[in-house]
Protein backbone atom coordinates (compact mmCIF):
# COMPACT_ATOMS: atom_id res chain seq x y z
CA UNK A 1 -96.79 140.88 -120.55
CA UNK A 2 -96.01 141.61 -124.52
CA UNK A 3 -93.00 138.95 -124.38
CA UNK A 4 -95.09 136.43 -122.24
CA UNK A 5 -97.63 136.39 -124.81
CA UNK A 6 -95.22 136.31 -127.67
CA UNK A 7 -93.74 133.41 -125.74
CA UNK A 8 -97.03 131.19 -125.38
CA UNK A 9 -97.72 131.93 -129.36
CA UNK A 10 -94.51 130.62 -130.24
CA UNK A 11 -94.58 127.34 -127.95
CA UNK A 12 -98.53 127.19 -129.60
CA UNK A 13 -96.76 127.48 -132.98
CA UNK A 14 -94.23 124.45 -132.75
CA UNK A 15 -96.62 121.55 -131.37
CA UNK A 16 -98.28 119.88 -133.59
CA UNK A 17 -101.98 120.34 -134.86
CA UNK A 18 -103.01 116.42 -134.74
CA UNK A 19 -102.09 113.34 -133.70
CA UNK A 20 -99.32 112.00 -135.63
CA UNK A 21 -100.80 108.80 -138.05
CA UNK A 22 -97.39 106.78 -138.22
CA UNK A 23 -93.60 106.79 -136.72
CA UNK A 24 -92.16 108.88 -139.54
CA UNK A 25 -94.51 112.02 -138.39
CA UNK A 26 -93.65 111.48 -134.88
CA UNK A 27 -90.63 111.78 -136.02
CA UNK A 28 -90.91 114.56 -138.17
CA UNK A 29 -92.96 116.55 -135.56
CA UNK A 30 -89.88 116.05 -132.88
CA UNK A 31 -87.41 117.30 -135.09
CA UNK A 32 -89.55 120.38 -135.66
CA UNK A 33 -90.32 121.19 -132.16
CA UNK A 34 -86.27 120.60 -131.23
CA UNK A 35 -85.71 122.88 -134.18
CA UNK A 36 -87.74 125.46 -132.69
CA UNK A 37 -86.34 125.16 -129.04
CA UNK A 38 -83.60 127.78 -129.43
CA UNK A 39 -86.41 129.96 -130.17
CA UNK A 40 -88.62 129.09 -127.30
CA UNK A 41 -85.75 129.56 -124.85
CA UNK A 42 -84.15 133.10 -126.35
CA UNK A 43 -88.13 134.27 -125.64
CA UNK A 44 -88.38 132.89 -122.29
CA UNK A 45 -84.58 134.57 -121.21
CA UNK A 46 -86.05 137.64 -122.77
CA UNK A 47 -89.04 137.57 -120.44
CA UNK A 48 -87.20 136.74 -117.80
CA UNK A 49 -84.48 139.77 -118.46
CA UNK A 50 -87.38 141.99 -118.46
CA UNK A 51 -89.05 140.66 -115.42
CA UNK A 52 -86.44 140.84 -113.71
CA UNK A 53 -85.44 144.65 -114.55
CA UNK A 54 -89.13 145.78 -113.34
CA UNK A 55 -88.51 143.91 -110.27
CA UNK A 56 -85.18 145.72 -109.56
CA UNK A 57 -86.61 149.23 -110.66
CA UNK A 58 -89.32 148.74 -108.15
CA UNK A 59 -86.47 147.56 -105.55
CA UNK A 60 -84.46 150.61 -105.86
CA UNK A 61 -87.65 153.17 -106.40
CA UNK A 62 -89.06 151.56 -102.86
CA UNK A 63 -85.60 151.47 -101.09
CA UNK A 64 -85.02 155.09 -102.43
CA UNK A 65 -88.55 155.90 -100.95
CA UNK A 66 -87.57 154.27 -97.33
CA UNK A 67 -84.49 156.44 -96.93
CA UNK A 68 -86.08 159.65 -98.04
CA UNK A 69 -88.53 158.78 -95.02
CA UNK A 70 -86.40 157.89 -92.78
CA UNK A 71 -84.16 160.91 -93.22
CA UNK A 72 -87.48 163.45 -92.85
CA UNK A 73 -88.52 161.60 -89.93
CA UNK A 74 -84.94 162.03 -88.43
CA UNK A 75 -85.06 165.37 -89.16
CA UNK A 76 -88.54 166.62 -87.18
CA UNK A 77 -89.46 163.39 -85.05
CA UNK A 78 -90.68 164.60 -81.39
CA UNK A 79 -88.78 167.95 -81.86
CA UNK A 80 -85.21 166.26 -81.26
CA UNK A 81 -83.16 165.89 -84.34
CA UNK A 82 -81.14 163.06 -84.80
CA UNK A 83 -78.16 163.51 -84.95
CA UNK A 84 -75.47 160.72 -86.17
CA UNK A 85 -73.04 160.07 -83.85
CA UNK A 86 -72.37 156.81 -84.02
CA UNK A 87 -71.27 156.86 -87.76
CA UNK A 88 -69.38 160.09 -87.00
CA UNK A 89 -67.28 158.62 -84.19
CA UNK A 90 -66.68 155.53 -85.74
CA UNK A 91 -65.35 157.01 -89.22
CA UNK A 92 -63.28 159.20 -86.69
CA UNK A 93 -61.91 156.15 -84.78
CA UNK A 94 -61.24 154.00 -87.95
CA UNK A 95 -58.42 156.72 -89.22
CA UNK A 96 -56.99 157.69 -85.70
CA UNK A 97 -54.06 155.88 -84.14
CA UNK A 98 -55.16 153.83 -81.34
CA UNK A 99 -54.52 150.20 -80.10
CA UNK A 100 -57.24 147.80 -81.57
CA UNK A 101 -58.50 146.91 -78.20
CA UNK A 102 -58.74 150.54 -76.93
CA UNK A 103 -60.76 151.17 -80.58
CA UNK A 104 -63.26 148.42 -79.13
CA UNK A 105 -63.52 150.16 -75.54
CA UNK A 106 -64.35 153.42 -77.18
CA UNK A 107 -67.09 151.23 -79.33
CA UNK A 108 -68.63 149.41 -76.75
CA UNK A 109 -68.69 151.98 -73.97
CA UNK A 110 -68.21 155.39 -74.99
CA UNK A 111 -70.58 154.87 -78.42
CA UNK A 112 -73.07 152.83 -76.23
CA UNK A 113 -73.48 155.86 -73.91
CA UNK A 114 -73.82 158.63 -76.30
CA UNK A 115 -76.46 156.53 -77.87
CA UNK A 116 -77.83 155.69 -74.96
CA UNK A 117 -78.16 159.21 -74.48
CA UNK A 118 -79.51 160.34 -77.52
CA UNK A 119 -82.60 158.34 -77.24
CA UNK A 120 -83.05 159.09 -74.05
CA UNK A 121 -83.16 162.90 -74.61
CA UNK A 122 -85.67 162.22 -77.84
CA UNK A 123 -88.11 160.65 -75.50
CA UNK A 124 -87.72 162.90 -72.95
CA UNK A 125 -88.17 165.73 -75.68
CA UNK A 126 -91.12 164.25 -76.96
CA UNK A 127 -92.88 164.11 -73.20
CA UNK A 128 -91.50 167.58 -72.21
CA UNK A 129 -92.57 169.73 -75.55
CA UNK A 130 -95.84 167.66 -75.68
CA UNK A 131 -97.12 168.27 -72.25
CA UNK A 132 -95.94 171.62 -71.77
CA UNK A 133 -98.18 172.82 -74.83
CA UNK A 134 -101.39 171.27 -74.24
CA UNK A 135 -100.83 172.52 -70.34
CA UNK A 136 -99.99 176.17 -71.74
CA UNK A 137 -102.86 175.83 -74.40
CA UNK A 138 -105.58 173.75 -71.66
CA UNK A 139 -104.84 176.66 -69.52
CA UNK A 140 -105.81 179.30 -71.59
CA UNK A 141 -109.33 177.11 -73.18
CA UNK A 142 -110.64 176.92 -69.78
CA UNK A 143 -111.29 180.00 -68.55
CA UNK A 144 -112.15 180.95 -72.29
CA UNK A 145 -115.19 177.65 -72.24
CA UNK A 146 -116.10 178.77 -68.84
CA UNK A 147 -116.93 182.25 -69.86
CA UNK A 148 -118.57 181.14 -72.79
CA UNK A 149 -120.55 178.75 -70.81
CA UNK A 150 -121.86 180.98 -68.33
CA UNK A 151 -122.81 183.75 -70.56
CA UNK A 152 -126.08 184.58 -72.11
CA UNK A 153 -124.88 183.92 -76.04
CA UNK A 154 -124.31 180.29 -74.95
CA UNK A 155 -127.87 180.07 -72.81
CA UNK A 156 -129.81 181.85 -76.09
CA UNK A 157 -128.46 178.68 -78.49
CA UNK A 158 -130.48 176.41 -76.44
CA UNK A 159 -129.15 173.78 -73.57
CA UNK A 160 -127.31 171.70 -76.61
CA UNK A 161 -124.09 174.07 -76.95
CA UNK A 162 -123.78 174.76 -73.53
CA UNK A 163 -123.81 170.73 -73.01
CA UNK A 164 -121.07 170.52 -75.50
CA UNK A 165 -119.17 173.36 -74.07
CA UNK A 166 -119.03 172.18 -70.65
CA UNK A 167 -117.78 168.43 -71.76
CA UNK A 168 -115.41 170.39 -73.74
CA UNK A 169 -114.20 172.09 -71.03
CA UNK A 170 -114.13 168.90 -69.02
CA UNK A 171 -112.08 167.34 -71.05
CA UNK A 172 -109.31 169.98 -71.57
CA UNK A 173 -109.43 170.61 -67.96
CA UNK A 174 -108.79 166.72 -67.16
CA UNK A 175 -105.86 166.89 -69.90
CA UNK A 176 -104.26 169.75 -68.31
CA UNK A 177 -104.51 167.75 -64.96
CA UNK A 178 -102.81 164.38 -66.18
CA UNK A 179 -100.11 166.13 -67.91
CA UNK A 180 -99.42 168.20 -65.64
CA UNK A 181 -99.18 165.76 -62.89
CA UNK A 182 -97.07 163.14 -64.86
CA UNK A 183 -94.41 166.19 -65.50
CA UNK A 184 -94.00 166.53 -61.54
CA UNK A 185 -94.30 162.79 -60.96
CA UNK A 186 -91.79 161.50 -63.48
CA UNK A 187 -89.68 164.97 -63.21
CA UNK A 188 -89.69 165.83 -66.83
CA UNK A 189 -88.43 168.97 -66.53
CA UNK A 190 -85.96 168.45 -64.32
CA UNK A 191 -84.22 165.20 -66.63
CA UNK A 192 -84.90 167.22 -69.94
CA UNK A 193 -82.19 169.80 -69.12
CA UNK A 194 -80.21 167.58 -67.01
CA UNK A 195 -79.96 164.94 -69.81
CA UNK A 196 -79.30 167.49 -72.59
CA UNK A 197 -76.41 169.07 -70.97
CA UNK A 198 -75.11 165.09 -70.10
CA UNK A 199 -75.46 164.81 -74.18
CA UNK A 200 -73.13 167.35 -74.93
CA UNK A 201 -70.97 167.26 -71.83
CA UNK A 202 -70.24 163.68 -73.35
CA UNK A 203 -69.78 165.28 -77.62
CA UNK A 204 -67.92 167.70 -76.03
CA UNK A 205 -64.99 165.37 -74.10
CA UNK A 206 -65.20 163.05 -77.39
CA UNK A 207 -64.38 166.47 -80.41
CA UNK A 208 -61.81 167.58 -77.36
CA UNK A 209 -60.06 164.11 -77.16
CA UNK A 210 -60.23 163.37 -80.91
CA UNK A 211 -58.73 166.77 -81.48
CA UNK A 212 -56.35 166.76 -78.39
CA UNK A 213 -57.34 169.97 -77.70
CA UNK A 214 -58.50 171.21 -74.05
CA UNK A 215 -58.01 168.82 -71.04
CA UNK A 216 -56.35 166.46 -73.70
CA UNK A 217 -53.74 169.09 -74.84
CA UNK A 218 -50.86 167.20 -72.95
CA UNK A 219 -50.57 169.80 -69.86
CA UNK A 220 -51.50 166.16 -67.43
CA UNK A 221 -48.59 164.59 -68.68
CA UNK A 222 -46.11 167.21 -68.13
CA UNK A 223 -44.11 167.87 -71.28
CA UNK A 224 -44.87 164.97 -73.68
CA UNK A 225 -46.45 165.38 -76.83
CA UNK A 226 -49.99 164.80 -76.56
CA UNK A 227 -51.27 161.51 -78.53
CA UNK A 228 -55.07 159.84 -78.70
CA UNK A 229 -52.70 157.02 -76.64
CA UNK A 230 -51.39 158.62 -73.62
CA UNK A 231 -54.62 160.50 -73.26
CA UNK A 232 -56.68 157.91 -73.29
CA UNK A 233 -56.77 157.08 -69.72
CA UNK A 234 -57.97 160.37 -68.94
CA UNK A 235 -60.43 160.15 -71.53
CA UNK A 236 -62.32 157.25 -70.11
CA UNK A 237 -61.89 158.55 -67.26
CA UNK A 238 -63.44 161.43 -67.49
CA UNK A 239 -65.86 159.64 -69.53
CA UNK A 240 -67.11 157.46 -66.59
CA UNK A 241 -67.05 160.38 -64.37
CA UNK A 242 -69.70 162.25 -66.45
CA UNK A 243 -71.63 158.98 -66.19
CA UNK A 244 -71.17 158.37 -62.54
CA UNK A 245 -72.61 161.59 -61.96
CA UNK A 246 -75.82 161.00 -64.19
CA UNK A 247 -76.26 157.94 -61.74
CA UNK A 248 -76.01 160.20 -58.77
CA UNK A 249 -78.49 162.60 -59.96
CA UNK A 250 -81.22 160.20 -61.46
CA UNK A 251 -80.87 157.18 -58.30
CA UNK A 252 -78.96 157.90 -55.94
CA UNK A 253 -80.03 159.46 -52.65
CA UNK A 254 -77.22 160.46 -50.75
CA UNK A 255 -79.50 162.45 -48.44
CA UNK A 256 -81.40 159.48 -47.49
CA UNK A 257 -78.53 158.15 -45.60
CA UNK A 258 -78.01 160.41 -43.07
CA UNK A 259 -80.62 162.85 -40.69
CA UNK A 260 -78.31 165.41 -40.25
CA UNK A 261 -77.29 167.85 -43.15
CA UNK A 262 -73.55 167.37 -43.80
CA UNK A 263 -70.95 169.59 -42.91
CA UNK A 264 -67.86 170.81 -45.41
CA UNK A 265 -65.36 167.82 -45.42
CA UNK A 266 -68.29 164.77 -44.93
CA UNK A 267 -70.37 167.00 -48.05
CA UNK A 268 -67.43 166.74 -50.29
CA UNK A 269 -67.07 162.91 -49.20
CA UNK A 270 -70.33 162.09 -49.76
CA UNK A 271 -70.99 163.92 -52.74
CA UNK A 272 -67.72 162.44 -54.45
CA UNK A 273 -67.98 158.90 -53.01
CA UNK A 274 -69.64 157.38 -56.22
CA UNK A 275 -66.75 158.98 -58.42
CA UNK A 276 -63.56 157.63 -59.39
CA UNK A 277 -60.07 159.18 -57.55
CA UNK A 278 -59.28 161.43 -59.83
CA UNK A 279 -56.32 160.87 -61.89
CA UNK A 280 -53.94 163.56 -60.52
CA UNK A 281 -55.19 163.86 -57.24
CA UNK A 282 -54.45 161.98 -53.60
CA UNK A 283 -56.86 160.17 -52.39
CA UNK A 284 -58.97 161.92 -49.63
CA UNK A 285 -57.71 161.02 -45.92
CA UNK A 286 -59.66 159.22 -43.46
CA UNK A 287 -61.87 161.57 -41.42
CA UNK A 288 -61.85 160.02 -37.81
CA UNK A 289 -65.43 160.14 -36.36
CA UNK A 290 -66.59 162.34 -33.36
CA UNK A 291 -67.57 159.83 -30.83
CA UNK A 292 -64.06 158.37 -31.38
CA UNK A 293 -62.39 161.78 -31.09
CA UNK A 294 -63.86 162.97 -27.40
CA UNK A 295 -63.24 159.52 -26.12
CA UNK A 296 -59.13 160.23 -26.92
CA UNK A 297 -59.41 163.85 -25.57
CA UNK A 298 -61.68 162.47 -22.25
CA UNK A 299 -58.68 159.98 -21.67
CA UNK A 300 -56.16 162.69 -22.31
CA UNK A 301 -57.34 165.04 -20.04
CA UNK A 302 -58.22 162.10 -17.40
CA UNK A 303 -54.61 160.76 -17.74
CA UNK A 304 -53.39 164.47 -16.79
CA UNK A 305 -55.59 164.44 -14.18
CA UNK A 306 -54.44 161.56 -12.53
CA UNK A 307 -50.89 162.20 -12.95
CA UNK A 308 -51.26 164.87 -11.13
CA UNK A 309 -53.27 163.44 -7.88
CA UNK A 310 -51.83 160.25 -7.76
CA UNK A 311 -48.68 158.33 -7.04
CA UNK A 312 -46.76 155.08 -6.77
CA UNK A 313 -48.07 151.57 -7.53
CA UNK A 314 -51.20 152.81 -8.51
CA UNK A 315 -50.30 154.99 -11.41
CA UNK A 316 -48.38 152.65 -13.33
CA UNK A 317 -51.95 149.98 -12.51
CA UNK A 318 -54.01 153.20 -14.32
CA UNK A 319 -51.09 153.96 -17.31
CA UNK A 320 -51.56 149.90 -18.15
CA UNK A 321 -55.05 150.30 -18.09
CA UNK A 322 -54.96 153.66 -20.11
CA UNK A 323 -52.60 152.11 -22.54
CA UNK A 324 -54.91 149.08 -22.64
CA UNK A 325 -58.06 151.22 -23.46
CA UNK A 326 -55.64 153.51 -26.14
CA UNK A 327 -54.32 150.25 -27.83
CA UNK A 328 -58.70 149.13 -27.97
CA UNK A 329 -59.53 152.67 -29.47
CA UNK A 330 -56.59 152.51 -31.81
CA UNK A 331 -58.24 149.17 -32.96
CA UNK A 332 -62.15 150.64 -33.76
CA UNK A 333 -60.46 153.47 -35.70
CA UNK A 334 -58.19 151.07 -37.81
CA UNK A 335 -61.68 148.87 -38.04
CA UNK A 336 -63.60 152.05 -39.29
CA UNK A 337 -61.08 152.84 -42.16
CA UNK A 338 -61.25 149.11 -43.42
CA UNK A 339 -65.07 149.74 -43.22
């Protein structure tokens, strides 16, 4: 404000006091204010100099002020900390030797899940810590108002504290209600731990793959030397396993598609069926269904049945027909393994 000031005094200073009378004072008066421009204009840079380094101090001491914020509210936000995992990974990928294109699948899907993740489990934190303590607390104020309510201190104060005492208690009671029932409603429990251990099943695969250690030690490719190229498959692999079974356990029903409780072979099937083969493993063989397997045994035992009663013209009409019915069967079980 100092060097604005000294800047209007200085313009003030070089225009003229009157009116010039004649052409020679005009002229004399424009050669003194073009005298005094240099002047004028080193003042105005200088205010502008100084303007401009109070604007950037503020600039930095606000930005400065931001982070520190952001950092502490990282830190303790909804009793998660954040942790950075993105950054990590991506310094990680940027001085590993992969394949540009597998350094972008890694980005987009691997990244994308752990992040995915991650704010997933802060939520999820948030809701489950939260509701847990005002049910634990609520539970033990209730009893607590109720006594107090119903004793004789409370009655000797006059009707006005028991009043508040029993809307107190209403309302705690009513909190420990909702709570409670949106924890069994939208399973809070149950996806707080599952999601956590998802979390670091996934930072777990990624520090075991970046430092080929583990599963990605080289012993599934016989006796090659392990590199972040050849175990990459397995990797994402892996990877999408983890996730296929987060979408099995959060949406997908496989109860729901059958009456009866599965048996050994069709409970592995059905509790694999949304995974990928594995990697190193056959895939699983067809089981042939049940219906399908007494209607081969009934024509087995009828064909030794008639083989043994009959002769002639009319067992080779019942072997056509048998092979006829075989060849049909043969058909619905090559239909059902398309299926």
């Amino acid at each position: 404000m100092e060097s604005l000031s000294t800047l209007r005094g200085t313009v003030v200073k070089t225009m003229p006091t009157s009116a010039p009378q004649s052409l020679s004072e005009a002229w004399d008066d424009a050669k003194q204010m073009a005298g005094a421009a240099p002047e004028v204009i080193s003042e105005a840079k200088a205010v502008y100099e100084e303007a401009k380094g109070k604007l950037g101090a503020m600039y930095e001491e606000a930005n400065g002020n931001a982070l520190t914020t952001i950092k502490q509210l990282d830190r303790v936000s909804c009793f998660c900390p954040q942790t950075k995992d993105r950054s990590t990974f991506e310094t990680i990928l940027e001085n590993i030797d992969l394949p540009e294109v597998q350094k972008q699948i890694l980005q987009s899907r691997y990244i994308d899940i752990i992040e995915n993740f991650r704010r997933r489990v802060a939520r999820y934190s948030c809701m489950f810590h939260m509701g847990h303590i005002i049910i634990t607390v609520g539970s033990l104020f209730v009893p607590a108002l109720l006594s107090i309510q119903n004793s004789n201190a409370a009655t000797s104060f006059g009707s006005s504290i028991s009043t508040q005492v029993y809307w107190a208690t209403f309302v705690v009671s009513l909190l420990v209600t909702i709570f409670n029932g949106i924890l069994t409603l939208f399973k809070i429990d149950k996806k707080y731990y599952f999601l956590n251990t998802t979390l670091e099943r996934l930072r777990t695969e990624g520090w075991q793959y970046f430092g080929l250690t583990g599963r990605y030690g080289g012993h599934l490719i016989g006796d090659q030397t392990p590199t972040h190229v050849n175990q990459f498959i397995f990797f994402t692999h892996q990877i999408e396993k983890i996730k296929m079974k987060q979408v099995e356990e959060e949406y997908y029903k496989s109860d729901e598609k059958s009456d009866q409780a599965p048996t050994s072979a069709a409970a592995t099937q059905k509790s694999s069926e949304l995974y990928p083969p594995s990697l190193n493993q056959p895939i699983a063989t067809l089981d042939i269904p049940d219906p399908v397997k007494e209607a081969v045994n009934t024509l087995i035992r009828s064909h030794k049945i008639i083989d043994s009663n009959m002769d002639g013209s009319k067992l080779d009409r019942v072997k056509n027909n048998q092979e006829a019915d075989q060849d049909s069967l043969q058909n619905i079980v090559i239909s059902h393994g398309h299926e």
